[in-house]
C-alpha atoms as a PDB file:
ATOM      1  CA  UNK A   1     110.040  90.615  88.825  1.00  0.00           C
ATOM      2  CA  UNK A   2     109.923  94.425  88.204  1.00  0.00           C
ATOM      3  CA  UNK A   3     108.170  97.521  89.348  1.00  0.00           C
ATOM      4  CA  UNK A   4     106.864  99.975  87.208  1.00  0.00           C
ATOM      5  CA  UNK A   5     106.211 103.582  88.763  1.00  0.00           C
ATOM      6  CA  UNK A   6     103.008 104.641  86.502  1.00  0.00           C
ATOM      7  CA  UNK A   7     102.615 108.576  86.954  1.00  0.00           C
ATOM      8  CA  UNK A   8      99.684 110.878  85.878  1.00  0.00           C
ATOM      9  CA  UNK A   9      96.408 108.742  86.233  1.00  0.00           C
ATOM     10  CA  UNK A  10      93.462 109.736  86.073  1.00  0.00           C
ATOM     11  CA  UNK A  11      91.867 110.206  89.236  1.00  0.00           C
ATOM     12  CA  UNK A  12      88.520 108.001  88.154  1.00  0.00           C
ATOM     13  CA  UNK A  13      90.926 104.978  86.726  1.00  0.00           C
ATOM     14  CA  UNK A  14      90.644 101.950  88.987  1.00  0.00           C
ATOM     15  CA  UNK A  15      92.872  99.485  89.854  1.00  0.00           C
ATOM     16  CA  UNK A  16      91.459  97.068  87.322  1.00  0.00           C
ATOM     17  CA  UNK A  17      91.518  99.552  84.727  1.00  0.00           C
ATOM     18  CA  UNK A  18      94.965  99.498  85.105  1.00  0.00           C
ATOM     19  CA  UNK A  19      95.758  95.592  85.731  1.00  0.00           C
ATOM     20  CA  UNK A  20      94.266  95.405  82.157  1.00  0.00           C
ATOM     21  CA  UNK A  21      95.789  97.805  80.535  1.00  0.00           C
ATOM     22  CA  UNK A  22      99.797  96.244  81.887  1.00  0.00           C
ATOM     23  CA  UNK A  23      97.960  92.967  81.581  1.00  0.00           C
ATOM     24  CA  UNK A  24      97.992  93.074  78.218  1.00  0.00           C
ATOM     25  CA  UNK A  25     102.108  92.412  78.148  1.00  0.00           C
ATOM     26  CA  UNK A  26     102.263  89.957  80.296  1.00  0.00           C
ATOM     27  CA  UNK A  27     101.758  88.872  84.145  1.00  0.00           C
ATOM     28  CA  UNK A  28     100.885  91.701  86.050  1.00  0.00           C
ATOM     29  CA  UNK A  29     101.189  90.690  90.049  1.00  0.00           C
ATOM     30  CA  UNK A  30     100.026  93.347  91.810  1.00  0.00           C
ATOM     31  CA  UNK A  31      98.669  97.299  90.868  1.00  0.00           C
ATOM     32  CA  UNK A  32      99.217  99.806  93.843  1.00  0.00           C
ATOM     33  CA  UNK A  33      97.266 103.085  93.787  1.00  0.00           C
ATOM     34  CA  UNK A  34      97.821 105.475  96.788  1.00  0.00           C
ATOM     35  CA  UNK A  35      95.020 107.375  97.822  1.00  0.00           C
ATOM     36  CA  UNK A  36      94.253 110.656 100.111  1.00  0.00           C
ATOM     37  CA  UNK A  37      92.822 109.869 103.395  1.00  0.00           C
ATOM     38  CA  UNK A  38      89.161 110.824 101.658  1.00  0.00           C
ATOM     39  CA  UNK A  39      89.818 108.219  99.413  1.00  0.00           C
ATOM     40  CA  UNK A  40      90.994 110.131  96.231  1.00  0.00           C
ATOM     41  CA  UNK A  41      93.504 108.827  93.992  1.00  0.00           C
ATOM     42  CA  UNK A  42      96.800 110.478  93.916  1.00  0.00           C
ATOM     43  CA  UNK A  43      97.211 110.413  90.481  1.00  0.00           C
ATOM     44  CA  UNK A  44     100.200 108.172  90.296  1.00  0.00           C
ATOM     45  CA  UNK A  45     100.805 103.975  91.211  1.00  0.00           C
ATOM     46  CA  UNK A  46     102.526 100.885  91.153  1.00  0.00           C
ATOM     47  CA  UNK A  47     102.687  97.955  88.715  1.00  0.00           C
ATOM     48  CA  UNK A  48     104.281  94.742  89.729  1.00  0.00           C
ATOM     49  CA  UNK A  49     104.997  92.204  86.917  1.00  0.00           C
ATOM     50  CA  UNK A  50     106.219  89.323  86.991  1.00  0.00           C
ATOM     51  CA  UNK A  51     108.638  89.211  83.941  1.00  0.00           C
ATOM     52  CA  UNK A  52     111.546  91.842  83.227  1.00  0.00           C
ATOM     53  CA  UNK A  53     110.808  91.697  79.577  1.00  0.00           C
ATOM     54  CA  UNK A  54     107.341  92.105  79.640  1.00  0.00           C
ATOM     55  CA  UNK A  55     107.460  94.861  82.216  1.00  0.00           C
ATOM     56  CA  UNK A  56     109.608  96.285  80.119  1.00  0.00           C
ATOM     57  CA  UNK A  57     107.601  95.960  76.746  1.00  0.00           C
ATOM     58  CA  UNK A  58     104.615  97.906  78.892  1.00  0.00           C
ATOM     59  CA  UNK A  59     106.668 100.543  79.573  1.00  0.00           C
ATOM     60  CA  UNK A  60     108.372 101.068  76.308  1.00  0.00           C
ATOM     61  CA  UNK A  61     104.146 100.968  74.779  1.00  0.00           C
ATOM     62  CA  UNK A  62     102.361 102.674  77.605  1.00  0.00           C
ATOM     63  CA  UNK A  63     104.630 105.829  78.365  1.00  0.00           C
ATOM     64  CA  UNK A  64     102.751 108.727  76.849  1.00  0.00           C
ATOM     65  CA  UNK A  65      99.567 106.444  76.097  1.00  0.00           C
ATOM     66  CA  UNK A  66      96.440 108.201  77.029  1.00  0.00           C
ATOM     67  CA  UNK A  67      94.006 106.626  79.475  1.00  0.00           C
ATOM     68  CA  UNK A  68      90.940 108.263  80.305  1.00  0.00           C
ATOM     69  CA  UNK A  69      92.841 111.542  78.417  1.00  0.00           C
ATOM     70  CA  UNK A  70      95.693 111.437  80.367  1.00  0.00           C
ATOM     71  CA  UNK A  71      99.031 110.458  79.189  1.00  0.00           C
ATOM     72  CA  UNK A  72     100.601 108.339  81.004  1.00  0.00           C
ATOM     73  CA  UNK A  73     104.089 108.179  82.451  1.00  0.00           C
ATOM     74  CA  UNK A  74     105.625 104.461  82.951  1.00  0.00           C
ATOM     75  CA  UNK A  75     109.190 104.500  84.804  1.00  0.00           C
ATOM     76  CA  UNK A  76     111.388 101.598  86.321  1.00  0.00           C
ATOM     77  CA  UNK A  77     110.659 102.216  89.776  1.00  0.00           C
ATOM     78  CA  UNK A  78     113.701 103.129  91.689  1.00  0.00           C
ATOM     79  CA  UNK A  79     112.278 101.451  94.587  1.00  0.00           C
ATOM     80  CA  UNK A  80     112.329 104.422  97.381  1.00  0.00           C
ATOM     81  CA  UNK A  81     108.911 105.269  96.309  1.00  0.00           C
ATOM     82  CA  UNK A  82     107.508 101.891  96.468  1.00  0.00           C
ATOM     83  CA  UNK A  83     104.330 101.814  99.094  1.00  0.00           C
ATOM     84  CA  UNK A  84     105.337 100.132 101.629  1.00  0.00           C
ATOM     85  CA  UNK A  85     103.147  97.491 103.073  1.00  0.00           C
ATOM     86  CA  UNK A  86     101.797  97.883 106.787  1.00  0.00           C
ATOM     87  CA  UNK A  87     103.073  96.477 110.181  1.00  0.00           C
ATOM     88  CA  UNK A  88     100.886  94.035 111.328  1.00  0.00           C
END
């Protein structure tokens, strides 16, 4: 399993825009996008996949690719950035 750290979205690009975009390299087991407390996309999220390989077969092909003219930047998350998921 691997995170991907997706950078300079599009704030109009929804989640499933973006599950189908990864999706196309493989299993693609969650997409995170952080938004402002008015709901506004930050401009950056998370991609969990479920395969190494494939995750890293969408990065390699989607770093620089433009969605919704933006180009996109797809890093190996490092893990301190990863949203972390509420107490409940």
């Amino acid at each position: 399993m691997q995170t991907l750290f997706v950078g300079n979205i599009a704030f109009d690009a929804t989640e499933e825009q973006i599950e189908k975009l990864f999706g196309s390299f493989g299993d693609v087991l969650s997409v995170s996008l952080p938004t402002w407390d008015e709901g506004k996309l930050k401009g950056f999220g998370f991609v969990q996949m479920m395969n190494d390989d494939e995750a890293e077969e969408a990065r390699t092909n989607l770093d620089g690719f433009k969605l919704l003219g933006r180009p996109l930047r797809v890093e190996v998350s490092s893990g301190d950035d990863e949203p972390q998921q509420p107490d409940q």
